[in-house]
C-alpha atoms as a PDB file:
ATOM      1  CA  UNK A   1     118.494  50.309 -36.250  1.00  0.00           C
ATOM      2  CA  UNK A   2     120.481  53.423 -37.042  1.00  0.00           C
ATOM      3  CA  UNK A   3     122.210  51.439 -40.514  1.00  0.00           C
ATOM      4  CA  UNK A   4     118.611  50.235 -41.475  1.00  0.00           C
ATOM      5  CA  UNK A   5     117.069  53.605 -41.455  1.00  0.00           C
ATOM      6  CA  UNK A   6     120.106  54.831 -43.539  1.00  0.00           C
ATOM      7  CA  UNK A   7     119.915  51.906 -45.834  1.00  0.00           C
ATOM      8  CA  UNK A   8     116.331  52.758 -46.307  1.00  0.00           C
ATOM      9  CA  UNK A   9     116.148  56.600 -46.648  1.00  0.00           C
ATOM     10  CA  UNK A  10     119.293  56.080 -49.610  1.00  0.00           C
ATOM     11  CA  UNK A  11     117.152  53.426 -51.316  1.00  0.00           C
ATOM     12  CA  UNK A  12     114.067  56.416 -51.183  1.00  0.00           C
ATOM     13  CA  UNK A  13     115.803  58.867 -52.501  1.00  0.00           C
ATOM     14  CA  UNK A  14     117.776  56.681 -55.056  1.00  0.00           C
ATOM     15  CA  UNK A  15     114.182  55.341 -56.216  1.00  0.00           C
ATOM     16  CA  UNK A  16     112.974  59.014 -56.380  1.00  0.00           C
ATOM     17  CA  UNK A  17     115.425  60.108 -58.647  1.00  0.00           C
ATOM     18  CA  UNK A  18     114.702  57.389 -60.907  1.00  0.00           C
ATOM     19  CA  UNK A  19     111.146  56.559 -61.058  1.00  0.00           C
ATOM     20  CA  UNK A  20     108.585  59.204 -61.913  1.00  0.00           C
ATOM     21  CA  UNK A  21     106.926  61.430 -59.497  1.00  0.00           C
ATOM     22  CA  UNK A  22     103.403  59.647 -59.546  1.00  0.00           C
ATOM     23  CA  UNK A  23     104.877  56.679 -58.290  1.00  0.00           C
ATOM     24  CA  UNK A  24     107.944  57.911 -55.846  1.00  0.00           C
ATOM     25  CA  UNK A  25     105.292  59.430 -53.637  1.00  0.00           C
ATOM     26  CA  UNK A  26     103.833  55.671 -53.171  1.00  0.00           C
ATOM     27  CA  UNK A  27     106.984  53.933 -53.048  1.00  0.00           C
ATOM     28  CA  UNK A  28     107.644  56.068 -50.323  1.00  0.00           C
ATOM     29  CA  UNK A  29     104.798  55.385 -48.427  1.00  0.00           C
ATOM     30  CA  UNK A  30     105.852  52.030 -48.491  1.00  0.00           C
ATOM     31  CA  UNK A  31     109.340  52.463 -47.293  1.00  0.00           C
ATOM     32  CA  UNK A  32     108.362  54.634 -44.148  1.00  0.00           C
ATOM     33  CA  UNK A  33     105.574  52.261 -43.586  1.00  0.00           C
ATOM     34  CA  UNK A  34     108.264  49.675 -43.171  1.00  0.00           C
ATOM     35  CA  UNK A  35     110.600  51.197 -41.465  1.00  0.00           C
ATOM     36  CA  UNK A  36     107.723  52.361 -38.804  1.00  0.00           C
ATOM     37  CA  UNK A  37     106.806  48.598 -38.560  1.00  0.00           C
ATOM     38  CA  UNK A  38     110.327  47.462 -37.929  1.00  0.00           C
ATOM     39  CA  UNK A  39     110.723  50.573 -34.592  1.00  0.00           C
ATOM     40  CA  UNK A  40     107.672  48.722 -33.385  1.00  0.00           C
ATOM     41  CA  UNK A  41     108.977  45.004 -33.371  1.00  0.00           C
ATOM     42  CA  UNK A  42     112.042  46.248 -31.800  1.00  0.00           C
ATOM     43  CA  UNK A  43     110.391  47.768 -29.173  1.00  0.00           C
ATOM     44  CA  UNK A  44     108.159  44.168 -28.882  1.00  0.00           C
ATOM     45  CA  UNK A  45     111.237  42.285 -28.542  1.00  0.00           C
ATOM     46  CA  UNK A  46     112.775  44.420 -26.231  1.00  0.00           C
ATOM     47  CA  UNK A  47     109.968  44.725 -23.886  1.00  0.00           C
ATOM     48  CA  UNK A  48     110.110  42.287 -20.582  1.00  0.00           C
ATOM     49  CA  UNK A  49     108.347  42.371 -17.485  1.00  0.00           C
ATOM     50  CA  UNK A  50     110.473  43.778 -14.855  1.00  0.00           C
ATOM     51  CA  UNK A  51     110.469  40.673 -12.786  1.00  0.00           C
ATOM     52  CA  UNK A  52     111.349  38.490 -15.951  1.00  0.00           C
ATOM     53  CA  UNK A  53     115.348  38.352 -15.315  1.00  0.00           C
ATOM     54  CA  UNK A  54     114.533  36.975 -11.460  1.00  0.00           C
ATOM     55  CA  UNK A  55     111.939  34.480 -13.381  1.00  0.00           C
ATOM     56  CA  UNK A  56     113.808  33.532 -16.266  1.00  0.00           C
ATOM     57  CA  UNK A  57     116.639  31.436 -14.675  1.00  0.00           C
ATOM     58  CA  UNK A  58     114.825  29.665 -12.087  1.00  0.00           C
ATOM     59  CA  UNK A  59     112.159  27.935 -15.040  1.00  0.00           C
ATOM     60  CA  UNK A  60     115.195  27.653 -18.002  1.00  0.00           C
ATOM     61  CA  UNK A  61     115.626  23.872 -18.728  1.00  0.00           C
ATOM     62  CA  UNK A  62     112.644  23.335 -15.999  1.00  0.00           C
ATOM     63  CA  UNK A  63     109.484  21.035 -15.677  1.00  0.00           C
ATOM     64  CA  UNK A  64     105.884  23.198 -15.270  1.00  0.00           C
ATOM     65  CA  UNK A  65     102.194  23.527 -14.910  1.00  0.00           C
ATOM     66  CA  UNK A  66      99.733  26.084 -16.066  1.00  0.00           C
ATOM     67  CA  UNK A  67      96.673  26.653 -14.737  1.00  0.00           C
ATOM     68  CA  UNK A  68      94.875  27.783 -17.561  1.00  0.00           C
ATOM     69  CA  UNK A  69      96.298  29.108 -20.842  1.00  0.00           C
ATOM     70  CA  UNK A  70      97.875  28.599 -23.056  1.00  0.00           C
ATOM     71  CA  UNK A  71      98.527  32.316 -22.309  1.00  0.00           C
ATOM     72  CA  UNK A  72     100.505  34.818 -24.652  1.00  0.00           C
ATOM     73  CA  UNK A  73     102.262  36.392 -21.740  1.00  0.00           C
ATOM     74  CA  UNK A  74     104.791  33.618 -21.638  1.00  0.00           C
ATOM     75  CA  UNK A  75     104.779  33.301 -25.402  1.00  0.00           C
ATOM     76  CA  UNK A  76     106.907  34.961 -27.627  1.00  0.00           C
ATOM     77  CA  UNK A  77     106.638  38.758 -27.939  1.00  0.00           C
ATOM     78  CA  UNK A  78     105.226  38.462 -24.379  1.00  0.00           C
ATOM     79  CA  UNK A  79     106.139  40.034 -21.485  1.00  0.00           C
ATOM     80  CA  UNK A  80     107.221  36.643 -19.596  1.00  0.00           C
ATOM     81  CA  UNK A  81     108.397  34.760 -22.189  1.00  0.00           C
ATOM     82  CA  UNK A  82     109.028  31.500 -20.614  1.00  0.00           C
ATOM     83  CA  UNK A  83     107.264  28.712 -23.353  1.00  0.00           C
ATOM     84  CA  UNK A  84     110.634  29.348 -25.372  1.00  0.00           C
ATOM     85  CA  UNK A  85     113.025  28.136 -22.546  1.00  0.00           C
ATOM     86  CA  UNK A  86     111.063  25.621 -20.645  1.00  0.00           C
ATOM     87  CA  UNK A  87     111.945  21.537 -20.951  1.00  0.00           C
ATOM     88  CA  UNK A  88     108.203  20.636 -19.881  1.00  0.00           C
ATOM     89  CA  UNK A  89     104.974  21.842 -19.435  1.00  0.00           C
ATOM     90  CA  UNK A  90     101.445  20.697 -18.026  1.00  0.00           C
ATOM     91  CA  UNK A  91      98.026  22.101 -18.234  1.00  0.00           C
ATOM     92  CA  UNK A  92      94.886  22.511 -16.173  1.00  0.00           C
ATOM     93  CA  UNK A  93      91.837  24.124 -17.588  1.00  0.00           C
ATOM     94  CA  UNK A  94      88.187  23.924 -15.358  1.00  0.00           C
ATOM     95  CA  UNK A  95      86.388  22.431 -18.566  1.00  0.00           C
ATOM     96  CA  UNK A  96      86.648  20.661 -22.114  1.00  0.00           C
ATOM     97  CA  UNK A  97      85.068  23.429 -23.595  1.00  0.00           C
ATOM     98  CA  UNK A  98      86.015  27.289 -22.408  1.00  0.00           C
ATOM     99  CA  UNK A  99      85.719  30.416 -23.748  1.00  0.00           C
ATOM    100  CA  UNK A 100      89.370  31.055 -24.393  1.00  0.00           C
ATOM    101  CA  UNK A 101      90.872  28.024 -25.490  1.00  0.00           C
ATOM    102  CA  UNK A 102      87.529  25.852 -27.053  1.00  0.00           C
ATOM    103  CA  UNK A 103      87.536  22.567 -27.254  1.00  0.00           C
ATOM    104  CA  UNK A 104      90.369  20.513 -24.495  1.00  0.00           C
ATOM    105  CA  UNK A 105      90.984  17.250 -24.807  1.00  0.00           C
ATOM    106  CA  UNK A 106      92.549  15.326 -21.696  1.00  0.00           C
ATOM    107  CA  UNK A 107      96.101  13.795 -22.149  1.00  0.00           C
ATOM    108  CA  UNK A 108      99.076  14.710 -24.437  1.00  0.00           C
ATOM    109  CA  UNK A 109      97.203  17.248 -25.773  1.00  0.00           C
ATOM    110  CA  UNK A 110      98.457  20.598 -24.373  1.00  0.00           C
ATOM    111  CA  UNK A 111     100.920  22.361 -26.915  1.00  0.00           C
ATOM    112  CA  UNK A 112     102.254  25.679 -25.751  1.00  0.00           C
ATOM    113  CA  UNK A 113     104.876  25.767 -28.209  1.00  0.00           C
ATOM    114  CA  UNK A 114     106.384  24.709 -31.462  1.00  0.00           C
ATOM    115  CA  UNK A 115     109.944  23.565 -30.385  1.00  0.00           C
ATOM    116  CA  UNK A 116     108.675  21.708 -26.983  1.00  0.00           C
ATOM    117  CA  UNK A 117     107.160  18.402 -26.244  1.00  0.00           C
ATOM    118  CA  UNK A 118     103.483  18.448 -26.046  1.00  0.00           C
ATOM    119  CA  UNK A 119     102.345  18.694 -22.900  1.00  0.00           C
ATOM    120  CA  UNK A 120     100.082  16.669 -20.323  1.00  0.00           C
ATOM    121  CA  UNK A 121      96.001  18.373 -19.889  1.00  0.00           C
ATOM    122  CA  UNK A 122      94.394  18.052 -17.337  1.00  0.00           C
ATOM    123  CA  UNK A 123      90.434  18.829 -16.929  1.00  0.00           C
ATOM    124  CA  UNK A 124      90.765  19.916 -13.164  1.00  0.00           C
ATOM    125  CA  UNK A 125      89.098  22.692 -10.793  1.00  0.00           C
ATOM    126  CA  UNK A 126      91.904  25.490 -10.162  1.00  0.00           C
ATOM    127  CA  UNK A 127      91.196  24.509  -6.621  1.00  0.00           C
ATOM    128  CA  UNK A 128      91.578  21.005  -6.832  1.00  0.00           C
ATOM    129  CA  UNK A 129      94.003  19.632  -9.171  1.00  0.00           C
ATOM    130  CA  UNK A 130      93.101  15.936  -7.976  1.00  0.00           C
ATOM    131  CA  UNK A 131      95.403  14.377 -10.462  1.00  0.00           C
ATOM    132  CA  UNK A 132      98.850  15.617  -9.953  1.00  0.00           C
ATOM    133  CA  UNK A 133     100.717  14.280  -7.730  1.00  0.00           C
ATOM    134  CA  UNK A 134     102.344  16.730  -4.914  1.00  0.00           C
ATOM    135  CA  UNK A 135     105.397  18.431  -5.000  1.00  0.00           C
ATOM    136  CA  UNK A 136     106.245  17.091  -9.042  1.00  0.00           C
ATOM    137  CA  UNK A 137     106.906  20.503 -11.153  1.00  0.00           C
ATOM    138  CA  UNK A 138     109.628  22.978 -10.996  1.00  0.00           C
ATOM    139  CA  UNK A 139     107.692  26.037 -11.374  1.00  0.00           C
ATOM    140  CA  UNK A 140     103.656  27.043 -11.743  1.00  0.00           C
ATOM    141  CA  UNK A 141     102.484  29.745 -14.091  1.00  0.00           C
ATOM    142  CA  UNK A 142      98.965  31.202 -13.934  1.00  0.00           C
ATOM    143  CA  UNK A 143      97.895  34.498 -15.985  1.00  0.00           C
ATOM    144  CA  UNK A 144      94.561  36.334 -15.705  1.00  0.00           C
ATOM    145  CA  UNK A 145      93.222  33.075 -13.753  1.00  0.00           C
ATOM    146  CA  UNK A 146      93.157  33.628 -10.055  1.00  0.00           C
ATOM    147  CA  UNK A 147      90.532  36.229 -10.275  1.00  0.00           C
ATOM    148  CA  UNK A 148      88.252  34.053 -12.170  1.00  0.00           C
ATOM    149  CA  UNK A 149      88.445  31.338  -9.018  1.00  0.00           C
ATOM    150  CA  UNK A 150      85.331  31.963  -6.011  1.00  0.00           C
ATOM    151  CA  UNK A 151      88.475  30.687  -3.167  1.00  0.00           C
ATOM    152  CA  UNK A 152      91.442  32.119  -4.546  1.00  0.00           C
ATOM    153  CA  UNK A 153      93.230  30.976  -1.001  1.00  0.00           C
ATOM    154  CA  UNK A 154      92.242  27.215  -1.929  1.00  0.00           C
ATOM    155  CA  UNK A 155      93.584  27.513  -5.887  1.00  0.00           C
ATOM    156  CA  UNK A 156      96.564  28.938  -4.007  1.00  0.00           C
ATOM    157  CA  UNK A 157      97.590  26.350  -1.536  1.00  0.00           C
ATOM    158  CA  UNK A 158      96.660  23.537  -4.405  1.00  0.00           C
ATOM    159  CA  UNK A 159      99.387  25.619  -6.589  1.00  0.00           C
ATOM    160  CA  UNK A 160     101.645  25.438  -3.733  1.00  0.00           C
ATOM    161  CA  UNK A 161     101.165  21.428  -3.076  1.00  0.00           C
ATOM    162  CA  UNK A 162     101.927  20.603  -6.259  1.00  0.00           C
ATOM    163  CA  UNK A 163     105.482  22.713  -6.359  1.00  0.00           C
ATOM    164  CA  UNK A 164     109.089  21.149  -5.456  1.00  0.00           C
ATOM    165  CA  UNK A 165     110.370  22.446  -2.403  1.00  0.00           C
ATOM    166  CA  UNK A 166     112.375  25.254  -3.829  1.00  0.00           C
ATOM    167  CA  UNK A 167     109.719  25.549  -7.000  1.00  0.00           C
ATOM    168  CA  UNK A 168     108.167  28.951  -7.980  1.00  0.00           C
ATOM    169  CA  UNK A 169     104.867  30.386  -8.978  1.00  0.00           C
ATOM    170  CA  UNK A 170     104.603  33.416 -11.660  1.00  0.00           C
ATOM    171  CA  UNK A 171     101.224  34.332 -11.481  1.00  0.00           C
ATOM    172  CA  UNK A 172      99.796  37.234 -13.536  1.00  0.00           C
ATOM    173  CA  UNK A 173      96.529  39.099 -12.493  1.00  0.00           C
ATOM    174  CA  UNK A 174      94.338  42.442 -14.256  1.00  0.00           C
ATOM    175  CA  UNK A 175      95.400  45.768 -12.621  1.00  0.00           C
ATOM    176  CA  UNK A 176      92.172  47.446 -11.383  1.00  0.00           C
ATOM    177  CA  UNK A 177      92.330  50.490 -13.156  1.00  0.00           C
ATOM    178  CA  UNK A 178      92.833  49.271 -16.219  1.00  0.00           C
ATOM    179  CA  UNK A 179      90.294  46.506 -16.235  1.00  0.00           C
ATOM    180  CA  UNK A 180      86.302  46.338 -15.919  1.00  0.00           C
ATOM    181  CA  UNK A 181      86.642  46.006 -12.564  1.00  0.00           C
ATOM    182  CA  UNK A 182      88.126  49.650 -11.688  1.00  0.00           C
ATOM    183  CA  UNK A 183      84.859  51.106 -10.476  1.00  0.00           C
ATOM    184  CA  UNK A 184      84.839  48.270  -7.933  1.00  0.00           C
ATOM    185  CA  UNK A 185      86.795  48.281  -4.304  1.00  0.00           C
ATOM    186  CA  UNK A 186      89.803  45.608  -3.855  1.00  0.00           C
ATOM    187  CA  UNK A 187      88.372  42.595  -2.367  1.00  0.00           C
ATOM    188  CA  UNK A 188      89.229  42.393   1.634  1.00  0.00           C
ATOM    189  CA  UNK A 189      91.866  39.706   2.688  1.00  0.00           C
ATOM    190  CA  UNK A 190      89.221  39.150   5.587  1.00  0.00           C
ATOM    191  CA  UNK A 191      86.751  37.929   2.675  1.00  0.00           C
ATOM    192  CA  UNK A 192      88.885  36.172   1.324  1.00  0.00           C
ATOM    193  CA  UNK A 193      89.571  34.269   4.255  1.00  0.00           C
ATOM    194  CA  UNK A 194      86.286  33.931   5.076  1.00  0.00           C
ATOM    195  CA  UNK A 195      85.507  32.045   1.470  1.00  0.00           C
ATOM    196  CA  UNK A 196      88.186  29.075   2.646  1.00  0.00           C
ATOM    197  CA  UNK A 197      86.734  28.635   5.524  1.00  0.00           C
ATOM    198  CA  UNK A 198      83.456  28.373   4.124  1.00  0.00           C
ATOM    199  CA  UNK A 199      84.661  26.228   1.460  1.00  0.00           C
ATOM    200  CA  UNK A 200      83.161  28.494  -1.163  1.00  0.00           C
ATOM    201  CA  UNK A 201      82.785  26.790  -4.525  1.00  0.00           C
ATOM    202  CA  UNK A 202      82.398  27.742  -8.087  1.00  0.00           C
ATOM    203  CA  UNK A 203      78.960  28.029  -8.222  1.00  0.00           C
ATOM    204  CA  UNK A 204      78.897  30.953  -5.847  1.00  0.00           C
ATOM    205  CA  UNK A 205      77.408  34.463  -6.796  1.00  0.00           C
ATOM    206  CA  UNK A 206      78.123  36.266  -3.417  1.00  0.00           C
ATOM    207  CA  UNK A 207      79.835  39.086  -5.806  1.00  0.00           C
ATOM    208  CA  UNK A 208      77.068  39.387  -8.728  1.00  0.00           C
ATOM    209  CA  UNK A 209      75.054  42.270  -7.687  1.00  0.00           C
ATOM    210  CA  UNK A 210      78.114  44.462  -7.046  1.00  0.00           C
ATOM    211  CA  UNK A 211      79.027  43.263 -10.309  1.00  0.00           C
ATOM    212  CA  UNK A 212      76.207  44.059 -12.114  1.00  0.00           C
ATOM    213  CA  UNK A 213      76.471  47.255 -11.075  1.00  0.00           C
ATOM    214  CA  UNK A 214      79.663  48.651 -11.255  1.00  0.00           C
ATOM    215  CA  UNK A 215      81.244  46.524 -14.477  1.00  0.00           C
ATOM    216  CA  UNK A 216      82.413  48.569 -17.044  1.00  0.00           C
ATOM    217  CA  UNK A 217      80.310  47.049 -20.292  1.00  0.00           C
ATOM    218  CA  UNK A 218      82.592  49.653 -22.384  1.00  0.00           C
ATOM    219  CA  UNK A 219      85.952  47.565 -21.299  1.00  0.00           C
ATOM    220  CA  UNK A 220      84.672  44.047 -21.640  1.00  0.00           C
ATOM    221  CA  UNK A 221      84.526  42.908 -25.269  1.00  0.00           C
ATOM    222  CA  UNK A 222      82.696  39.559 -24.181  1.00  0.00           C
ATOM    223  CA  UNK A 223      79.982  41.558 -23.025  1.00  0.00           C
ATOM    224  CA  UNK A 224      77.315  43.697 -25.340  1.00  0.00           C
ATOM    225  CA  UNK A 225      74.090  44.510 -23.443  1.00  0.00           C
ATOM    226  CA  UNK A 226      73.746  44.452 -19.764  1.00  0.00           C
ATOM    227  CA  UNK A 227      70.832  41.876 -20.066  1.00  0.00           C
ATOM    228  CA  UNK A 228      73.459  39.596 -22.096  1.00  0.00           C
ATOM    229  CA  UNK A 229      75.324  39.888 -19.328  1.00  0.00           C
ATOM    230  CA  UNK A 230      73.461  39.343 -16.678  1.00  0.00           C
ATOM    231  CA  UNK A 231      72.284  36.323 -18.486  1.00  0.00           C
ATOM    232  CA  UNK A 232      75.814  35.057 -18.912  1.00  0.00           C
ATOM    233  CA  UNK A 233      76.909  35.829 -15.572  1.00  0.00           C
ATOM    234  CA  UNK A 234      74.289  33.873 -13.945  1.00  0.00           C
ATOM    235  CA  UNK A 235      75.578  30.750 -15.286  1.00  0.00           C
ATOM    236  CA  UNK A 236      79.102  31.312 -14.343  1.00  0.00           C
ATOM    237  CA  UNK A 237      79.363  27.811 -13.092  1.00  0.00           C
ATOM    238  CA  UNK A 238      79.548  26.813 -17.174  1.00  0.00           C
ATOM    239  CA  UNK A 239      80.891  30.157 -18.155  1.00  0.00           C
ATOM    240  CA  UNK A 240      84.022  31.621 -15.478  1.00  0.00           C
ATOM    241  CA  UNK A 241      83.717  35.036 -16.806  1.00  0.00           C
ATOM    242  CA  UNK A 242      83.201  36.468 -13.978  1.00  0.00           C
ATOM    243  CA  UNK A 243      85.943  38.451 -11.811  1.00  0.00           C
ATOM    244  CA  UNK A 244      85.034  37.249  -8.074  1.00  0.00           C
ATOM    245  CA  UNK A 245      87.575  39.362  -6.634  1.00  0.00           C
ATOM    246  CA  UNK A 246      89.808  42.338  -7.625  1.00  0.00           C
ATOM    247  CA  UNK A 247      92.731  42.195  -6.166  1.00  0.00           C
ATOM    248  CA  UNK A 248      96.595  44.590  -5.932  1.00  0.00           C
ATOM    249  CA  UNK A 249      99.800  44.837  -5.182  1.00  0.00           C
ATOM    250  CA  UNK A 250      99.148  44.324  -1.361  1.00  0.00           C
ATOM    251  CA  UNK A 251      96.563  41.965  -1.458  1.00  0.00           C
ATOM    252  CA  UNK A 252      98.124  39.617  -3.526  1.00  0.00           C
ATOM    253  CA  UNK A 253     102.066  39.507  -1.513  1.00  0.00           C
ATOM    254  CA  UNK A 254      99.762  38.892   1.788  1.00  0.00           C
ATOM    255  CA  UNK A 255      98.071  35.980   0.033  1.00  0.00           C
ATOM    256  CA  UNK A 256     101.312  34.335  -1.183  1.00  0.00           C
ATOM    257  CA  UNK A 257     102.584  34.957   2.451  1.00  0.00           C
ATOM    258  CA  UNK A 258      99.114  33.220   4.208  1.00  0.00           C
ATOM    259  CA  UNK A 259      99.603  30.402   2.078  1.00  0.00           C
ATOM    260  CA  UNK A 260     102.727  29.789   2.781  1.00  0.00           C
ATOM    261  CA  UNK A 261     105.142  31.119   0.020  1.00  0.00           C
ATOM    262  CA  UNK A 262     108.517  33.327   0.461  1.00  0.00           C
ATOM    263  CA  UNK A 263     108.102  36.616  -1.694  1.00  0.00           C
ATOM    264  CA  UNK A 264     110.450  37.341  -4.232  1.00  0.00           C
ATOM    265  CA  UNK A 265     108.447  40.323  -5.999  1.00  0.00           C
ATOM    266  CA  UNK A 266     105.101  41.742  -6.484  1.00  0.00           C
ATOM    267  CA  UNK A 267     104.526  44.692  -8.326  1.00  0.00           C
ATOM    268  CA  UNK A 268     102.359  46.407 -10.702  1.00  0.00           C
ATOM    269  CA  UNK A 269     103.306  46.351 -14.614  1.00  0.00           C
ATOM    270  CA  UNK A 270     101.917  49.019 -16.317  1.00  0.00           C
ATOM    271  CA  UNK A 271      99.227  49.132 -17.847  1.00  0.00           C
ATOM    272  CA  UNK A 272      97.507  45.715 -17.702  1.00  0.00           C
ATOM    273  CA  UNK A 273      98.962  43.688 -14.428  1.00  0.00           C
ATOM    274  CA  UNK A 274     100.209  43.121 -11.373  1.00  0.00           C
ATOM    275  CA  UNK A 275     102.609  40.085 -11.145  1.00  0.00           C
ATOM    276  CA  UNK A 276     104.011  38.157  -8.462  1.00  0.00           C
ATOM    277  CA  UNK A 277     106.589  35.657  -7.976  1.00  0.00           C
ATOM    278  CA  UNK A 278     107.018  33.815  -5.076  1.00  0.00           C
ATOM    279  CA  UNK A 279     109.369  30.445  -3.987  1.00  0.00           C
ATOM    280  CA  UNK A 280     107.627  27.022  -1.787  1.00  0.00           C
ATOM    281  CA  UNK A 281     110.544  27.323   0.837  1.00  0.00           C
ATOM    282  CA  UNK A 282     113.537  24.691   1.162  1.00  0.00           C
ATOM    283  CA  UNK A 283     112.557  21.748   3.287  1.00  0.00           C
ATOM    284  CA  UNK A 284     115.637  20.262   5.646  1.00  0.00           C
END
């Protein structure tokens, strides 16, 4: 970085000294313009989630499933940046039509990334990924998903069935305080417990009044007027905007540990997530 800041500030003053003032000043503009663009894609390339040296060697060369996504967390400048070094990769989304990715078609449709094979979709409930066989993939990635699921302990355990002895979830969820949810408490585990047990599905609106009124409209770009949202919200059963649950650090490593996974990490990553990423343990 040092040589190309060097290289650049001799080419400025080189083209100042022979050019005429009227235009050096623009020219220069240019250059620092540049050089300010090529400080930030450094610092994109060079910034990983903490966790991502643990993840990256257990899903190189590996066979996975996303529930939801395509997401650019795992993409290239992301902060898990897995789609480069996978072999394989599957796909789940809860409809054919969704507000993030559009229009899904089922079968060797799901393409994640240039250099890779194009993945199998799926059209499947979070909670109940009926096709898939158990215990078939290497690893399972979700982002920004789990809190979008009314039995997050259900999506769980399906996540976990489907897994290889040994296999590993990365899952990626909002951090409170930096989300429309921060005015809102962290769900209970209790509650959370409760909703399995209950067999809670996605049409349920237990959460909506809190939501209505403690969402921040100012952080939500899908959301303009409160009546819009309302409106919206009420037919989350199409929609899955809603957050059903907010959840941390500690709430999320006691899930993974309920439903049966070993803990490898869960922290917070500033300023956006919390991440987790936990192994289905070694059967004898």
């Amino acid at each position: 970085m040092h040589r190309e800041r060097r290289v650049m500030r001799e080419m400025l003053h080189s083209a100042y000294r022979r050019i005429r003032p009227a235009r050096a000043a623009a020219f220069g503009d240019r250059v620092h313009v540049r050089l300010r663009r090529m400080r930030t894609e450094r610092r994109l390339r060079a910034r990983r989630a903490m966790l991502f040296p643990q993840i990256k060697p257990l899903v190189a060369g590996k066979r996975g499933f996303e529930v939801g996504g395509p997401s650019t967390i795992f993409a290239e400048p992301g902060l898990i940046p897995v789609y480069p070094i996978v072999a394989a990769l599957d796909n789940a989304n809860f409809s054919g039509q969704t507000l993030w990715e559009g229009t899904i078609t089922e079968g060797a449709t799901f393409r994640f990334h240039p250099s890779k094979p194009v993945g199998r979709a799926f059209i499947s409930e979070a909670t109940h990924l009926g096709d898939v066989a158990d215990s078939v993939y290497d690893f399972v990635l979700s982002s920004h998903t789990l809190e979008h699921v009314a039995n997050p302990i259900r999506a769980l355990r399906e996540w976990w069935r489907i897994l290889r002895p040994g296999g590993v979830l990365i899952i990626v969820l909002p951090r409170r305080d930096s989300a429309f949810d921060h005015r809102r408490e962290v769900t209970s585990f209790e509650h959370l417990v409760d909703d399995e047990r209950r067999g809670t599905q996605e049409d349920d609106l237990t959460h909506l009044d809190e939501i209505l009124a403690l969402h921040d409209l100012d952080r939500d770009p899908g959301a303009s007027r409160l009546e819009e949202f309302e409106a919206r919200s009420r037919r989350n059963v199409e929609v899955r905007a809603l957050h059903h649950h907010v959840f941390d650090v500690a709430l999320l490593a006691r899930l993974l540990e309920h439903t049966g996974f070993e803990v490898r990490g869960v922290l917070e990553e500033r300023p956006a997530h919390v991440m987790g990423l936990a192994c289905k343990p070694q059967r004898s």
